[in-house]
Structures are given as C-alpha cells and as structure tokens.
C-alpha atoms as a PDB file:
ATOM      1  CA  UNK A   1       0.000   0.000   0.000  1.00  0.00           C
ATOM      2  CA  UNK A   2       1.432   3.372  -1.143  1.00  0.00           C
ATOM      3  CA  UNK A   3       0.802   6.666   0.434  1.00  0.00           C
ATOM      4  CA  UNK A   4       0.428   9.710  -1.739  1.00  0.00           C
ATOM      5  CA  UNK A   5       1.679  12.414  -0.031  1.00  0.00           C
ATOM      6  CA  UNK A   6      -0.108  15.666  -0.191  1.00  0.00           C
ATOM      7  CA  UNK A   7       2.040  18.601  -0.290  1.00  0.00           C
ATOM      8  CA  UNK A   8       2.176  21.051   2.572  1.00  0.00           C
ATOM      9  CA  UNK A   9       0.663  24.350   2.268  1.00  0.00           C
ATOM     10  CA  UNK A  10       0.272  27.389   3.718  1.00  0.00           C
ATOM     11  CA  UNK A  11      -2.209  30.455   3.901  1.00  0.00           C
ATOM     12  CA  UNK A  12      -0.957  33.301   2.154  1.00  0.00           C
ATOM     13  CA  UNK A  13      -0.388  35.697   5.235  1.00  0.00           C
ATOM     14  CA  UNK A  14       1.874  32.622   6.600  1.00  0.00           C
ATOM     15  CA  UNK A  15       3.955  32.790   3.578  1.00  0.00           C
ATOM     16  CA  UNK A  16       4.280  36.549   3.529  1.00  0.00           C
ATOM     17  CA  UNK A  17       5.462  36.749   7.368  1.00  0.00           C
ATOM     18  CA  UNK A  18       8.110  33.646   6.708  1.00  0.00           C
ATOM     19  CA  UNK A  19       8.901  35.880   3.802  1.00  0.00           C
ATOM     20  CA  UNK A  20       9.021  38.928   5.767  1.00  0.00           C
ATOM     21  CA  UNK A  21       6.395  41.458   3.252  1.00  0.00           C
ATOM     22  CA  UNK A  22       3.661  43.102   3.903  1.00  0.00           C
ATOM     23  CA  UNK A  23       0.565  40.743   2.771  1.00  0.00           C
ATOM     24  CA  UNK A  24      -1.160  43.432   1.006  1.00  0.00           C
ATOM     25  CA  UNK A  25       1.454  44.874  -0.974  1.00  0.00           C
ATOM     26  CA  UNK A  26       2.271  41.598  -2.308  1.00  0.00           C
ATOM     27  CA  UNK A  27       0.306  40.348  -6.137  1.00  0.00           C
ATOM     28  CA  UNK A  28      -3.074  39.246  -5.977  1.00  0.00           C
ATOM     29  CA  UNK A  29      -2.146  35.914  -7.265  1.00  0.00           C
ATOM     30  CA  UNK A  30      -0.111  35.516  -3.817  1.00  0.00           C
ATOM     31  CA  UNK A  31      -2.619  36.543  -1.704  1.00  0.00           C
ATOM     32  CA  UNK A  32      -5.552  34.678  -3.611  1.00  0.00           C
ATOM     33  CA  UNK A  33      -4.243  31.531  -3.565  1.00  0.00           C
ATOM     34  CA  UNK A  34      -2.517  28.791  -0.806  1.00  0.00           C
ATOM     35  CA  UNK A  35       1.446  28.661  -1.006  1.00  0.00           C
ATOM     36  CA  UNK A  36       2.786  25.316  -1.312  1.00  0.00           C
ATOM     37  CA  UNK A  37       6.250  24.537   0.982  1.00  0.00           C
ATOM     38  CA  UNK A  38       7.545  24.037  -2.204  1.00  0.00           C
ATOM     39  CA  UNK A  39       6.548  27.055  -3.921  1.00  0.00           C
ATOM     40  CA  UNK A  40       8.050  29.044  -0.193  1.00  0.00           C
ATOM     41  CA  UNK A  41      11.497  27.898  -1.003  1.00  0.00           C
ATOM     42  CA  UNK A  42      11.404  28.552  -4.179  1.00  0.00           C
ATOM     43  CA  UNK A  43      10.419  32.473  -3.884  1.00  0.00           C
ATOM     44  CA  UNK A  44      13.244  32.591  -0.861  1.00  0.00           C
ATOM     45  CA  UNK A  45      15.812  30.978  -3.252  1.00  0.00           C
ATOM     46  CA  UNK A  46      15.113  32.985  -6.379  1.00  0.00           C
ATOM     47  CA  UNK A  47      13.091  35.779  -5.063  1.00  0.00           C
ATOM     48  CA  UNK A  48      10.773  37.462  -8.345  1.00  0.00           C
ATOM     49  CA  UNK A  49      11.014  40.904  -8.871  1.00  0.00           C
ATOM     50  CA  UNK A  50       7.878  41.800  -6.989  1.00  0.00           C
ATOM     51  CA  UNK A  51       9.749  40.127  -3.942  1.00  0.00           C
ATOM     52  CA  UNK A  52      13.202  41.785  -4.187  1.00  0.00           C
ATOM     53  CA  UNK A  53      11.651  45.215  -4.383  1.00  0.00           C
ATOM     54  CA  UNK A  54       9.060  44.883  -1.547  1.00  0.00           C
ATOM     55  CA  UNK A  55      11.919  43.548   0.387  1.00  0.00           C
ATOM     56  CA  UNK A  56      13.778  46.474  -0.642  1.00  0.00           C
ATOM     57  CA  UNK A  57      11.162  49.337  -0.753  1.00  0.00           C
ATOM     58  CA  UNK A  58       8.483  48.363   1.419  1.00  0.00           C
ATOM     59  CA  UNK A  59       5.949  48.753   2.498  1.00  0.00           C
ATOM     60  CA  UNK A  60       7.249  46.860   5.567  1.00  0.00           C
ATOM     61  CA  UNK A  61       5.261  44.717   8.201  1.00  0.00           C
ATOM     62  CA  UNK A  62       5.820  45.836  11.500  1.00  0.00           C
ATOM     63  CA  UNK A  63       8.356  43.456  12.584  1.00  0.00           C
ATOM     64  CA  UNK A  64      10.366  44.547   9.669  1.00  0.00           C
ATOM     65  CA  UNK A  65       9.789  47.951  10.715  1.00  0.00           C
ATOM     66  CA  UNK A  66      10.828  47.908  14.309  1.00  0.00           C
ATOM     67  CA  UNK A  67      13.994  45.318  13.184  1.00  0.00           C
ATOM     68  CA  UNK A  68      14.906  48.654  10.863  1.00  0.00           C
ATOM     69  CA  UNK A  69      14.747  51.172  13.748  1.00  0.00           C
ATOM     70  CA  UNK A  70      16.425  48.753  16.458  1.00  0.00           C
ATOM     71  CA  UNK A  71      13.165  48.894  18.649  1.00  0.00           C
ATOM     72  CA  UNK A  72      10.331  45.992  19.633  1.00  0.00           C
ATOM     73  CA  UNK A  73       7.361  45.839  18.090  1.00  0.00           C
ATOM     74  CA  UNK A  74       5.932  47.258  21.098  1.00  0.00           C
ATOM     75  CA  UNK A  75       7.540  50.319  20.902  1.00  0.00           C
ATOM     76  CA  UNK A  76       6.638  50.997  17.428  1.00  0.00           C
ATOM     77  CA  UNK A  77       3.028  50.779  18.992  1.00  0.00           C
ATOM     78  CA  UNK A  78       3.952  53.232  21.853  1.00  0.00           C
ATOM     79  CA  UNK A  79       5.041  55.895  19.436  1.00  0.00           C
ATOM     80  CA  UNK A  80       2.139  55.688  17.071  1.00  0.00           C
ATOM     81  CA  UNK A  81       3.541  53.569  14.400  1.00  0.00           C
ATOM     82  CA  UNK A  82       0.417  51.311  13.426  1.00  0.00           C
ATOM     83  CA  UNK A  83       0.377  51.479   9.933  1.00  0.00           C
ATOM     84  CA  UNK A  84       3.060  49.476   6.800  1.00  0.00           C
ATOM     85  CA  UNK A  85       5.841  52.019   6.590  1.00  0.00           C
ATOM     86  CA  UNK A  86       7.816  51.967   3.300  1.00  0.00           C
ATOM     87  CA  UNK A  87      11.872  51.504   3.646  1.00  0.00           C
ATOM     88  CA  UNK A  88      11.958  55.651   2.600  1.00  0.00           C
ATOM     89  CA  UNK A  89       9.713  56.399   5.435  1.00  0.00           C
ATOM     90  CA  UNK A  90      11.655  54.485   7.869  1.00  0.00           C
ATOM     91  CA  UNK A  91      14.858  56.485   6.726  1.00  0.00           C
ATOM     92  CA  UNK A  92      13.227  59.586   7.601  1.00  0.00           C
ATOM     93  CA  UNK A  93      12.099  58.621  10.667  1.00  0.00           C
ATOM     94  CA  UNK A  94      15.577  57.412  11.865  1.00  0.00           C
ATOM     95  CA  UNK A  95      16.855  60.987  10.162  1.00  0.00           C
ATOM     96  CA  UNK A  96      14.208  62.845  12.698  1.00  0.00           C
ATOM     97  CA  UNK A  97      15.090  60.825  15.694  1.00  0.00           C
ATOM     98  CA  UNK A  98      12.128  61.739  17.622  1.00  0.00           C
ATOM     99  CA  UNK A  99      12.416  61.394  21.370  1.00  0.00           C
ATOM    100  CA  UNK A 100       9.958  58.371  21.635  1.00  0.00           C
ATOM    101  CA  UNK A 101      12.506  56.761  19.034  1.00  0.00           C
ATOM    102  CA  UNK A 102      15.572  57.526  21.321  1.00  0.00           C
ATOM    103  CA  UNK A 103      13.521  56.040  24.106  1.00  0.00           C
ATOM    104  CA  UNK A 104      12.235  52.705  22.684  1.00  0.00           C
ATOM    105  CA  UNK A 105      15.639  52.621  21.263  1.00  0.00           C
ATOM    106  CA  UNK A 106      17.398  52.947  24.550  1.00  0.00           C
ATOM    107  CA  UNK A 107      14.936  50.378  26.018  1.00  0.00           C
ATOM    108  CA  UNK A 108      15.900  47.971  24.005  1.00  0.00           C
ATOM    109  CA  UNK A 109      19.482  48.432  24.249  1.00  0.00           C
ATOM    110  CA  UNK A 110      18.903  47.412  28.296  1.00  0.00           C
ATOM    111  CA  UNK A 111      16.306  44.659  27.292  1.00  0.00           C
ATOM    112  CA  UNK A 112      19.206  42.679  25.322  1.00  0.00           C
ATOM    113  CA  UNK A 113      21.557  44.016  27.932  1.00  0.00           C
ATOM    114  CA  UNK A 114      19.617  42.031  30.729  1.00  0.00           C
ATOM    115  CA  UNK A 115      18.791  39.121  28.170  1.00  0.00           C
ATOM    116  CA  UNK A 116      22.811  38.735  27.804  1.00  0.00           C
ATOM    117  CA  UNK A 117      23.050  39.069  31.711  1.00  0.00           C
ATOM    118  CA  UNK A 118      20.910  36.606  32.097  1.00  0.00           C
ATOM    119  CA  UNK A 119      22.585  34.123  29.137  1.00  0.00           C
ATOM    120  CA  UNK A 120      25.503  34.373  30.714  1.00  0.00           C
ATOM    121  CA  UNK A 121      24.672  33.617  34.446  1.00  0.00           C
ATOM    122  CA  UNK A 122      22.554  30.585  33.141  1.00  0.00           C
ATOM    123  CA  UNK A 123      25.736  29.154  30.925  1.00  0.00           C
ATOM    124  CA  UNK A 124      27.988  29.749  34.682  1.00  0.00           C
ATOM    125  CA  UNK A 125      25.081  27.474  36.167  1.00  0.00           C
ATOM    126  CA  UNK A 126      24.912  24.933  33.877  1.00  0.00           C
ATOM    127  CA  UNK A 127      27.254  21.562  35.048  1.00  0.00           C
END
C-alpha cells in the first residue's frame, strides 16, 4: 500500500510573514491563492522581482519595521507607528530621531543588555 503524499501548504499571510512582506502589498495571485512549501522555497531561493523590491522598498510589516529602527514591536506601537511604513519612510524617521525613538531605542538596548546578563549567568550554572 502506497501513500500519496499531499504537499504542505500554507495560507498566504503565513507565507508573507516567513517571507518577511507586507501581505497586502504583495500580487493578488499571492494573496488569492494557498502557497505550497515548495513554492516558499522557491520564492526565498530565487526571489521574483515583486519580492526583491518589496523587500527592498516596502511597504514593511511591522516586525520589519521595528527590526529597521532597532526597537520591539511594542515600541513601534507606543510611538504611534500602526500602519506598513515603506523603507523611505523608515529612513526619515531614523533621520528625525524623535524622542519616543531615542527612548524605545534605549529600552531595548537594556532589554538585550539584561537578556545577555541573564545568558551568561545561566551558561555559569549549567554543570
């Protein structure tokens, strides 16, 4: 007896955060349709044109956004940042420096201060 194995797929909004877009920037062929496992490697091997420039240009989902601007995702929340920004908009931002930036900024410099801290005290502990 022989199994035919069905291959693995994925909504469209899974596919876009594993490849880091914005879902609705992305064709509507993408977002129409399911996205095979297959089909995910293949657009992170040899990304299409639509995929290099969204990557490049934006718009940018918000964990792509906060990576940019070294803050969480949470801070981009505190300071009012809801919306897709596009990779020009994020330049200007960082160019502004507003002083909710500098904050969630510094923040986040002492959250992966304590997270190394704490990395380091666990690896002393460790037989």
């Amino acid at each position: 007896m022989t199994s035919h194995k069905t291959p693995q797929t994925m909504k469209p909004a899974t596919a876009a955060k594993k490849l880091g877009v914005y879902l609705e920037a992305t064709p509507a062929e993408f977002r129409d349709g399911v996205v095979s496992r297959d089909e995910l490697n293949a657009l992170q091997a040899d990304p299409p044109a639509w995929l290099r420039d969204l990557r490049r240009n934006g718009p940018h989902p918000r964990p792509v956004i906060a990576a940019k601007l070294g803050i969480s995702i949470g801070g981009l929340a505190r300071g009012g940042i809801t919306e897709a920004l596009t990779t020009e908009q994020i330049d200007e931002l960082k160019a502004a420096a507003p002083d909710w930036l500098e904050r969630e900024r510094a923040i986040q410099a002492e959250v992966r201060k304590e997270a190394a801290r704490l990395k380091e005290k666990n690896a002393q502990q460790a037989p």
